[in-house]
Protein backbone atom coordinates (compact mmCIF):
# COMPACT_ATOMS: atom_id res chain seq x y z
CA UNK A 1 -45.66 -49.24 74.61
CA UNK A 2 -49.36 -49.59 73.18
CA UNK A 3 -51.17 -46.39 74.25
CA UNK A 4 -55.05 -46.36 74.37
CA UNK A 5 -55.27 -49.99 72.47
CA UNK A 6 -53.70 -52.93 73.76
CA UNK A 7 -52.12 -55.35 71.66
CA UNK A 8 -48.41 -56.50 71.21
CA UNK A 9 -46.07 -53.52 70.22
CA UNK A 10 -43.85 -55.42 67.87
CA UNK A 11 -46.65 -56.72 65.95
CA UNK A 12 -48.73 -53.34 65.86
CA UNK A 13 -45.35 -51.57 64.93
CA UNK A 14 -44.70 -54.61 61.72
CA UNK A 15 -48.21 -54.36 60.52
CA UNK A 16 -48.50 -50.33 60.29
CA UNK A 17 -44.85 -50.28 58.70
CA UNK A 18 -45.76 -52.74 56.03
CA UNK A 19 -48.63 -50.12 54.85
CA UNK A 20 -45.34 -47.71 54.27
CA UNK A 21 -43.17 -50.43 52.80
CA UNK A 22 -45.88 -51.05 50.22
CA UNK A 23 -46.32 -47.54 48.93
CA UNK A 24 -42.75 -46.73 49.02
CA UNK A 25 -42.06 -49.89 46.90
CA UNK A 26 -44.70 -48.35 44.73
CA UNK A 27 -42.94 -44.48 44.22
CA UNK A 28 -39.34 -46.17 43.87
CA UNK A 29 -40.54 -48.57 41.09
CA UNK A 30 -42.36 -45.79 38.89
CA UNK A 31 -38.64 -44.31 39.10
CA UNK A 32 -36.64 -46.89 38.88
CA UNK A 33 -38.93 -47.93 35.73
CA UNK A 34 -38.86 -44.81 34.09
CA UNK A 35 -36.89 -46.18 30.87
CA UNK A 36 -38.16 -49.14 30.72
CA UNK A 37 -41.99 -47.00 30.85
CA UNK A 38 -40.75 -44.31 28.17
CA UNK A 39 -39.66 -46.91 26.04
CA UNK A 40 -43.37 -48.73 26.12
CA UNK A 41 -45.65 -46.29 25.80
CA UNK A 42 -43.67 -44.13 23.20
CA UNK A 43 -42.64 -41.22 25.10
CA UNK A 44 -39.50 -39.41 27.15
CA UNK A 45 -38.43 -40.39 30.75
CA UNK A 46 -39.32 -36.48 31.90
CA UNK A 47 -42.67 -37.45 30.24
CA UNK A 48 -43.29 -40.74 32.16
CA UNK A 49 -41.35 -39.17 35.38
CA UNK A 50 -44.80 -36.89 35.77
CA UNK A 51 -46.56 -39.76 37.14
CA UNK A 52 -44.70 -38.97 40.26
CA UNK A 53 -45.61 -35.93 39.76
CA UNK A 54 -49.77 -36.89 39.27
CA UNK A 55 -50.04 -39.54 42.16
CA UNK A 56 -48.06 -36.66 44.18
CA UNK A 57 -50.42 -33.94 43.47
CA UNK A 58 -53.40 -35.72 43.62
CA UNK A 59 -52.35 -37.03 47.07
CA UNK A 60 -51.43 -33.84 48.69
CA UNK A 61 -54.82 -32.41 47.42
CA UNK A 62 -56.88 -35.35 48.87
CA UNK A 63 -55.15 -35.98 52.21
CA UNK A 64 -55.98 -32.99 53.79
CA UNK A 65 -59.67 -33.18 52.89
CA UNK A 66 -59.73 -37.00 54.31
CA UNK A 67 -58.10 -36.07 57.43
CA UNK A 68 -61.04 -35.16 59.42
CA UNK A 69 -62.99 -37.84 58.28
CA UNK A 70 -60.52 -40.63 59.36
CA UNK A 71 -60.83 -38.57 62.87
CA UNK A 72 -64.56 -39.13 63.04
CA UNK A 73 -64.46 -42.99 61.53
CA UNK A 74 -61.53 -44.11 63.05
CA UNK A 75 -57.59 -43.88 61.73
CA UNK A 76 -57.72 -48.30 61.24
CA UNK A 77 -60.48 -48.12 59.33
CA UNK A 78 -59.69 -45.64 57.11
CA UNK A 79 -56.41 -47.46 56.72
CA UNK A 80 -57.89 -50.26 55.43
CA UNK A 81 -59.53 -48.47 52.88
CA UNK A 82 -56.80 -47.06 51.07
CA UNK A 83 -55.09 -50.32 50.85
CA UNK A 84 -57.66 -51.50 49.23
CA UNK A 85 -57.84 -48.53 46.27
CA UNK A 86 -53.94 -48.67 46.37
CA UNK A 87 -54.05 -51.95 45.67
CA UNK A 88 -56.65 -51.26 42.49
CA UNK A 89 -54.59 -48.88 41.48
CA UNK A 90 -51.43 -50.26 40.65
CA UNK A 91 -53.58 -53.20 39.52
CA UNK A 92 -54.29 -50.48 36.86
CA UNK A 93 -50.66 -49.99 35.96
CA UNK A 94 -50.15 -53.19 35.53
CA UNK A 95 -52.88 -53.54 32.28
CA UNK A 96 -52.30 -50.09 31.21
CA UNK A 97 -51.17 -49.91 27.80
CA UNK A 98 -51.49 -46.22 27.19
CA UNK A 99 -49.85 -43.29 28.83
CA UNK A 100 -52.86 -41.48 29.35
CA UNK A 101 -53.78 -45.03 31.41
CA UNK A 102 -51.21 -44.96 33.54
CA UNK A 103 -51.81 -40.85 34.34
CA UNK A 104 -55.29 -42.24 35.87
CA UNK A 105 -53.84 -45.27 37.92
CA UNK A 106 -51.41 -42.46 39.02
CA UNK A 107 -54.71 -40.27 40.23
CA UNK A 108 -55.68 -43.31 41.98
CA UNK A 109 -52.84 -44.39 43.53
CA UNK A 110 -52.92 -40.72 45.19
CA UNK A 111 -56.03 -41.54 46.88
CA UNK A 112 -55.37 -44.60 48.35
CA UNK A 113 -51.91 -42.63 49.39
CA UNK A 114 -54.12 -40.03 50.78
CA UNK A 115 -56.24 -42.94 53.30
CA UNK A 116 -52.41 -45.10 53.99
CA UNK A 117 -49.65 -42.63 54.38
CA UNK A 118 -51.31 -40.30 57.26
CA UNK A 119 -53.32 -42.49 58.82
CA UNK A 120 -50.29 -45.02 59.24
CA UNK A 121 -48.61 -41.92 61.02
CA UNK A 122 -51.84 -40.94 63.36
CA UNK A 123 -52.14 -44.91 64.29
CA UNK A 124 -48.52 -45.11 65.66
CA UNK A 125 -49.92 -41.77 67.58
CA UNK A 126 -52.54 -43.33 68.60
CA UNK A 127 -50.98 -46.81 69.79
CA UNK A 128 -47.39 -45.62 71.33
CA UNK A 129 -46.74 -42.97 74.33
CA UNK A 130 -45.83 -39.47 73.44
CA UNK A 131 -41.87 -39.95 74.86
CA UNK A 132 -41.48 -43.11 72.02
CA UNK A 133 -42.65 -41.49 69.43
CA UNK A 134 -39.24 -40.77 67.98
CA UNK A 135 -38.35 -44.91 68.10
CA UNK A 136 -42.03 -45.38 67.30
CA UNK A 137 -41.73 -43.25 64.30
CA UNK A 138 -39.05 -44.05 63.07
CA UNK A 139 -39.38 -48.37 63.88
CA UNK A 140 -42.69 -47.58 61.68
CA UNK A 141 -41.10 -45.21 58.73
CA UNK A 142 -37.75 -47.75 58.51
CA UNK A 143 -39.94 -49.54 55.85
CA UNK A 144 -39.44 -46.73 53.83
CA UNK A 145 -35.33 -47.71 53.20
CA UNK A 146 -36.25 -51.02 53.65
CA UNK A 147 -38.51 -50.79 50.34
CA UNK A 148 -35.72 -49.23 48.14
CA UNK A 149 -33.65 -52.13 49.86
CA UNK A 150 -35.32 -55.69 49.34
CA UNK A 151 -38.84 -53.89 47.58
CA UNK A 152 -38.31 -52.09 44.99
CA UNK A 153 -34.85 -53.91 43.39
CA UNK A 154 -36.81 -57.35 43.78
CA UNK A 155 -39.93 -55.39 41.73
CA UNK A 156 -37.49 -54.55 38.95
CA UNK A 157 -35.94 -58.11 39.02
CA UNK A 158 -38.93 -59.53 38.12
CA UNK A 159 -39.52 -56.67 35.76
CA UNK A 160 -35.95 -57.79 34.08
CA UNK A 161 -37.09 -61.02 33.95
CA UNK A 162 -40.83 -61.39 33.11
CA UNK A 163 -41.14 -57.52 32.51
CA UNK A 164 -42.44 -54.92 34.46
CA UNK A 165 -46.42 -55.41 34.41
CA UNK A 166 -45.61 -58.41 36.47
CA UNK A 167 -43.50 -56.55 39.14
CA UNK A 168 -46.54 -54.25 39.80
CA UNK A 169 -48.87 -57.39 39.41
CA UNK A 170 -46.71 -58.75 42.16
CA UNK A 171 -46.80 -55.74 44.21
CA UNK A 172 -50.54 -55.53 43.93
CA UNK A 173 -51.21 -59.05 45.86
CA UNK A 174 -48.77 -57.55 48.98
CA UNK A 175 -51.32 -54.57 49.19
CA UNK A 176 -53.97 -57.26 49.74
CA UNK A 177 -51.42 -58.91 52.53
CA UNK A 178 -51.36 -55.74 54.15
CA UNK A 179 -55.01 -55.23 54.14
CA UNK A 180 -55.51 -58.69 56.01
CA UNK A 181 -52.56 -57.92 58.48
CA UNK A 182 -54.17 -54.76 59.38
CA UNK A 183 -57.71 -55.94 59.30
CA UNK A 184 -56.39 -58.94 62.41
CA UNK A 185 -53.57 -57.59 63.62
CA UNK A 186 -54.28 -53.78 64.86
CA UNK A 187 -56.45 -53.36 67.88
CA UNK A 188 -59.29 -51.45 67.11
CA UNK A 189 -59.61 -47.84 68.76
CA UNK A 190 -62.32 -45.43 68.76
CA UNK A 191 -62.12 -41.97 67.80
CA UNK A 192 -61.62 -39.65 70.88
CA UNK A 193 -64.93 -38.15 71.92
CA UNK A 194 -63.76 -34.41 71.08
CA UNK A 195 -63.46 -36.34 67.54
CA UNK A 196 -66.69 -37.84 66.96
CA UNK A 197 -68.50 -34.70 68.23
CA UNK A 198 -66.37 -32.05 66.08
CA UNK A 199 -67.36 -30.28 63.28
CA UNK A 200 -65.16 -30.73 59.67
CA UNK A 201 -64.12 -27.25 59.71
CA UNK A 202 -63.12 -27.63 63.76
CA UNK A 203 -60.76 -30.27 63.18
CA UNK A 204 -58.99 -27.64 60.85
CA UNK A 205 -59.26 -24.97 63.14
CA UNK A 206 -57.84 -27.02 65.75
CA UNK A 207 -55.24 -28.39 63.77
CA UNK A 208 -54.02 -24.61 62.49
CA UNK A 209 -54.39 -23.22 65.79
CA UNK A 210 -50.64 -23.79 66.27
CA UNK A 211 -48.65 -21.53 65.18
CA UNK A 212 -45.53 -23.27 64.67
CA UNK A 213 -47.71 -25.88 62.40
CA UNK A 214 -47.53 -24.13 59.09
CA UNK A 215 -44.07 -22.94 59.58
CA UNK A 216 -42.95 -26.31 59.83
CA UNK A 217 -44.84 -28.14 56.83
CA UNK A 218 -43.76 -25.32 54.34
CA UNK A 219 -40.04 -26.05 55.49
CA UNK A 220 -40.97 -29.19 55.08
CA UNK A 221 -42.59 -28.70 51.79
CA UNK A 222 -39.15 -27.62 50.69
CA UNK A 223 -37.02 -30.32 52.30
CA UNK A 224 -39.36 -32.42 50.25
CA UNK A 225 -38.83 -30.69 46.99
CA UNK A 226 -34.71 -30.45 47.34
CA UNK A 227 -35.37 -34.69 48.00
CA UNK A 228 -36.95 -35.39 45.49
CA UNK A 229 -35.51 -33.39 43.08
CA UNK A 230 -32.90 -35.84 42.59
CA UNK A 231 -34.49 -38.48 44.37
CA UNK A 232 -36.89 -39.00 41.39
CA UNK A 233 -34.28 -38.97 38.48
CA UNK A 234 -31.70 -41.08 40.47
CA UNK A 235 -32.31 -44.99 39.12
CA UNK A 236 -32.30 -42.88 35.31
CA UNK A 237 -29.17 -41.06 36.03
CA UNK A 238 -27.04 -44.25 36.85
CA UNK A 239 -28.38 -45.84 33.89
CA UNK A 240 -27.70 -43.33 31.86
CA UNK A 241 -24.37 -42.28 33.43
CA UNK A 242 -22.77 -46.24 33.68
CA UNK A 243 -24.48 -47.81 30.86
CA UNK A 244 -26.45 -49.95 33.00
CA UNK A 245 -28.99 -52.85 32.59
CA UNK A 246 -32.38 -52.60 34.57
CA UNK A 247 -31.48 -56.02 36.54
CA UNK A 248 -27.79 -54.47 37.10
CA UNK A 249 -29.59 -51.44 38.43
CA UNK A 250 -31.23 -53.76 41.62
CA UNK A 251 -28.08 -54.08 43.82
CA UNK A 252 -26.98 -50.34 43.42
CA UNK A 253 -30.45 -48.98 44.59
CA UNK A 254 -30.31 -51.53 47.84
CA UNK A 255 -26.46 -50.41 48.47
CA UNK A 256 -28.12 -46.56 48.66
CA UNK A 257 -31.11 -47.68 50.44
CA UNK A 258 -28.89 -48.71 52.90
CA UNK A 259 -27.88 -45.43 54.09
CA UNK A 260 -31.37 -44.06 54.46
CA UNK A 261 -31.94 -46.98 56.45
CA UNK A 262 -28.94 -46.46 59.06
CA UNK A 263 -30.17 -42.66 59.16
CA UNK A 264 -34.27 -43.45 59.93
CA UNK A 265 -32.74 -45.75 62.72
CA UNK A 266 -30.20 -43.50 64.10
CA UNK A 267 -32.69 -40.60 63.84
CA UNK A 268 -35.84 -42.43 65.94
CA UNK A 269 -33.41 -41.89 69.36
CA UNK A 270 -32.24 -38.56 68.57
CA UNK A 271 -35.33 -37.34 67.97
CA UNK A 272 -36.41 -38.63 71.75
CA UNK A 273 -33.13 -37.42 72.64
CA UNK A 274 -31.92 -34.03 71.17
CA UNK A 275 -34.22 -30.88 69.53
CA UNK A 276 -36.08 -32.04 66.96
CA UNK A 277 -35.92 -28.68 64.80
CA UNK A 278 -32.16 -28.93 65.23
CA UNK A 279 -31.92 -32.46 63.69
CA UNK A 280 -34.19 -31.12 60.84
CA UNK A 281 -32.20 -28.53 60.03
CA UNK A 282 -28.42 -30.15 59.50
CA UNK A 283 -30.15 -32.93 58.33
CA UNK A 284 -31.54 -30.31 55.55
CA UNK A 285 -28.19 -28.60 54.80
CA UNK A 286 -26.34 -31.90 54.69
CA UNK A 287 -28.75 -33.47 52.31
CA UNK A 288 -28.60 -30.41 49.73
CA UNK A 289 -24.62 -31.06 50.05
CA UNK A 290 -24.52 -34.68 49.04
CA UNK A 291 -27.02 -34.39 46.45
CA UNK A 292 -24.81 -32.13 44.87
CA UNK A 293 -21.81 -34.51 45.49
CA UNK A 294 -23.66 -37.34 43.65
CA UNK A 295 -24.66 -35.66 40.33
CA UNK A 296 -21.43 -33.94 39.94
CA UNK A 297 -18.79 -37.05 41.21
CA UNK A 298 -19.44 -39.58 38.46
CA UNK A 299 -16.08 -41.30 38.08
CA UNK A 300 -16.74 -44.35 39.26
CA UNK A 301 -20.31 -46.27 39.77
CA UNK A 302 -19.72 -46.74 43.51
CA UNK A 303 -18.64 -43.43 44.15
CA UNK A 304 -21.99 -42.29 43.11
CA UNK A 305 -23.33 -45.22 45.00
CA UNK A 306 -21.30 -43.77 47.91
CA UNK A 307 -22.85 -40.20 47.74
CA UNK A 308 -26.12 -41.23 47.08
CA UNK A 309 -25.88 -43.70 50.32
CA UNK A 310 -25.60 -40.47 52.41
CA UNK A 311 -27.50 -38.70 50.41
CA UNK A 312 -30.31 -41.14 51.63
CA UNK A 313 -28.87 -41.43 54.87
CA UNK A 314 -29.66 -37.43 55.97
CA UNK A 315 -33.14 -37.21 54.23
CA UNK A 316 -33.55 -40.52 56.60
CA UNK A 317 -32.48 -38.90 59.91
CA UNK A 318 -34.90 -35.83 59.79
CA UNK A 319 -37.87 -38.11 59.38
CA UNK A 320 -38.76 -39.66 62.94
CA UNK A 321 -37.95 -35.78 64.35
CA UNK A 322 -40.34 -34.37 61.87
CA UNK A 323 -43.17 -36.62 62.42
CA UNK A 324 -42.76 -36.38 66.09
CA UNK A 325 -43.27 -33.06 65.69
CA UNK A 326 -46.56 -33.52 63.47
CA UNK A 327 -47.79 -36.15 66.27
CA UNK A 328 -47.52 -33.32 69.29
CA UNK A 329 -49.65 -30.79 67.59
CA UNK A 330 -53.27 -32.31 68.45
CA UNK A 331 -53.88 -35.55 70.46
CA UNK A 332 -58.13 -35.12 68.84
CA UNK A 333 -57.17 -33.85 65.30
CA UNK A 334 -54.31 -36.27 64.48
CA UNK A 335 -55.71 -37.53 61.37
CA UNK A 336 -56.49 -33.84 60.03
CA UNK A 337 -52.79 -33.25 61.02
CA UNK A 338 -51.37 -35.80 59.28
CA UNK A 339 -53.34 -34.85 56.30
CA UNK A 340 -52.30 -31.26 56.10
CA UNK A 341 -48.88 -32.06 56.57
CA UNK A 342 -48.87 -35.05 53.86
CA UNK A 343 -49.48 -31.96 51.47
CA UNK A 344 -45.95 -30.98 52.43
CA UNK A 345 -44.44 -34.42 51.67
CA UNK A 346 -45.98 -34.89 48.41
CA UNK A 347 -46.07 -31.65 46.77
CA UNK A 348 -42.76 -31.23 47.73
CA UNK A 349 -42.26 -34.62 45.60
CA UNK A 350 -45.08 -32.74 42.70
CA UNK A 351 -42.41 -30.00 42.76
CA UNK A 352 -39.30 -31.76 42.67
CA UNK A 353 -40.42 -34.23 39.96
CA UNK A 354 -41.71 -31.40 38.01
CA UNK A 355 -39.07 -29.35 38.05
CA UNK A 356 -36.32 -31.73 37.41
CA UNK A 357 -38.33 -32.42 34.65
CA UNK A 358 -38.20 -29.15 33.36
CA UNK A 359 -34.58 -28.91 34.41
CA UNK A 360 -33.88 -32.33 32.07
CA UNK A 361 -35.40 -31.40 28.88
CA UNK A 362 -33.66 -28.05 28.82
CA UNK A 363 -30.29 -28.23 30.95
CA UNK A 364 -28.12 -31.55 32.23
CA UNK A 365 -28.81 -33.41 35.40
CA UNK A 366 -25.51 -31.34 36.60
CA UNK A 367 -28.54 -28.72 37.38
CA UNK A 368 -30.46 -31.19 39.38
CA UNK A 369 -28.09 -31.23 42.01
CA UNK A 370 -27.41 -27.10 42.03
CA UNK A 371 -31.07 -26.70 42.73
CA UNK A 372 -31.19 -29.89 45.30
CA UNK A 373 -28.77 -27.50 47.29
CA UNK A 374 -30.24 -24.00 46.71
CA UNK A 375 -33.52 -25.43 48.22
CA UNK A 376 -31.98 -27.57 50.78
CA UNK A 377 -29.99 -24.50 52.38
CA UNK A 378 -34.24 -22.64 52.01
CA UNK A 379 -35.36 -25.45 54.14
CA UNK A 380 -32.68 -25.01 56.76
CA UNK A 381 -32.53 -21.42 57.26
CA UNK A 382 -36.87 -21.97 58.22
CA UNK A 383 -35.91 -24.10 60.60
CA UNK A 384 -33.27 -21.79 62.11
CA UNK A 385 -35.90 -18.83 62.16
CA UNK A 386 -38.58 -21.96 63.95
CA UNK A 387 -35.66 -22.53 65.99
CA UNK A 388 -34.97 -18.98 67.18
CA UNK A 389 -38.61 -18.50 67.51
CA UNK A 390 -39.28 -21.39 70.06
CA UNK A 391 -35.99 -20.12 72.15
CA UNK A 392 -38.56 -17.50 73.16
CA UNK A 393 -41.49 -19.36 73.71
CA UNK A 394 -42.57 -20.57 77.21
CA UNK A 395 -40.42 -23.30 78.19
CA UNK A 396 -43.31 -25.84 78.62
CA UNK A 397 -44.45 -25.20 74.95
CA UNK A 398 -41.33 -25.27 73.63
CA UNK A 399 -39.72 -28.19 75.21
CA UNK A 400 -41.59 -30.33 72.61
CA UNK A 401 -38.88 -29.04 70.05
């Protein structure tokens, strides 16, 4: 299954997920710890919920510049290096003791997001044959559920018990087990020769000369935004809405998690399988629909655990089809790629942070879920147009849809 390296596929496969497992135990613990936060450094949860918003930003304005450079360097090594300044960052959060602190671990932690989360994508590109890359994608990106499942509610046990500096104390000695893993464990690969001889602005012209790219990461972009939208005020809306305890929160986030789990895993084959665009798009409408359902069906705690379970479970299935899609663009610019369209995922998660923000300190999180839905059903209908727009494309080009 290794393409262009050799090495053992499980192993390669483990090692680049656990880069995704730590930063995604990173994002669900700022949320899940936005209370316990506010209640520290002397502000509101909307306040301390724009650190999602910071590391987002931050990140999508990076990636895209470091993109071209991991193409010329190598995608492993610039791995490496962001696990190292993710690491430092949430190092920083850990001592912070001011809000304004934890604002510049947040800046931080979007540049080591900016080296892990693309380059993780263009090194299962890089390893793994072009007909896997749905499985590959989504074997890699299941550490994403599987963070909000054993990650992030063991972080905020050991922030209920010893408090929550020690949870990302605890988090920042796994980025250093992930550094070592990928330091041994990946085979090393060089750049491909187009790569090492390109130009910086090339690598963007190559990467844009598609013109189904852009299309796709602003639909993304939008996906992203409906996500996280709720996604972001989720662990604060049970809390609020059941009277919970942080430690009582743990098992309610895994129960969820599980659902984005089952959808990442059922989503890898049917990405190899069916149109990709297709499973984007009723993934997208779906999601908006069950976002809704969980703000507004609060009768009972696992109801809303219920809803928020599928909820998880669509924004999981369109995953492994929308990064196979990213991987098929450029086979020399995969790393400039993967940065563009990381601007999509995380200013998607800027947006949706920000605005539910906005939404909280004026309306009720009843609102959250209206807009989840009214950008959800944006999302879908671009991927309808993408859809009808490839239907008359020539068949070769378009059978990678």
């Amino acid at each position: 299954m290794i393409n262009k390296a050799h090495g053992n596929s499980v192993l390669v496969g483990a090692t680049l997920s656990s880069g995704i497992f730590a930063f995604s135990t990173f994002i669900g613990l700022v949320t899940a710890l936005l209370v316990d936060l506010s209640k520290d450094m002397g502000t509101t949860v909307a306040a301390i919920g724009q650190l999602t918003t910071v590391t987002a930003v931050s990140w999508s304005v990076l990636a895209p510049l470091i993109g071209p450079w991991s193409d010329r360097i190598g995608h492993k090594r610039m791995l490496t290096i962001g696990l190292v300044v993710f690491g430092v960052s949430v190092i920083g959060y850990s001592i912070s003791h001011t809000f304004w602190a934890l604002i510049a671990s947040s800046i931080f932690a979007g540049l080591g997001g900016a080296m892990v989360g693309p380059n993780v994508l263009a090194c299962v590109a890089d390893y793994y044959s072009a007909n896997t890359y749905g499985r590959a994608m989504a074997g890699t990106n299941m550490a994403s559920p599987l963070a909000y499942l054993v990650g992030v509610p063991g972080a905020v046990l050991i922030a209920g018990n010893l408090g929550w500096r020690w949870s990302f104390l605890s988090l920042a000695v796994f980025y250093l087990l992930c550094f070592l893993a990928v330091v041994i464990v990946l085979p090393s690969s060089q750049p491909h020769q187009s790569s090492k001889d390109a130009t910086y602005s090339s690598l963007f012209n190559e990467a844009l000369s598609d013109k189904t790219f852009l299309p796709m990461v602003i639909a993304n972009t939008i996906l992203q935004a409906a996500y996280w939208v709720v996604a972001v005020y989720l662990a604060a809306f049970l809390i609020l809405s059941y009277t919970l305890t942080t430690s009582q929160l743990a098992p309610l986030i895994s129960s969820m998690a599980m659902g984005q789990l089952v959808g990442v895993l059922a989503g890898g084959p049917l990405a190899d399988k069916c149109s990709k665009l297709k499973i984007c798009l009723l993934a997208s409408i779906l999601l908006g629909m069950t976002g809704l359902a969980f703000i507004l069906f609060t009768q009972y705690v696992w109801l809303s655990v219920f809803w928020g379970g599928l909820f998880m479970g669509f924004y999981g299935v369109s995953r492994p089809a929308y990064f196979s899609l990213m991987a098929l663009v450029s086979s020399t610019a995969r790393g400039t790629v993967m940065g563009i369209q990381a601007v999509s995922n995380h200013l998607g998660r800027a947006v949706g942070a920000a605005v539910g923000g906005l939404v909280l300190s004026f309306a009720g999180y009843e609102f959250l879920g209206i807009i989840c839905l009214i950008l959800s059903v944006v999302a879908s209908a671009m991927y309808l147009f993408l859809s009808f727009f490839m239907m008359k494309s020539p068949r070769g080009a378009a059978s990678r849809f």
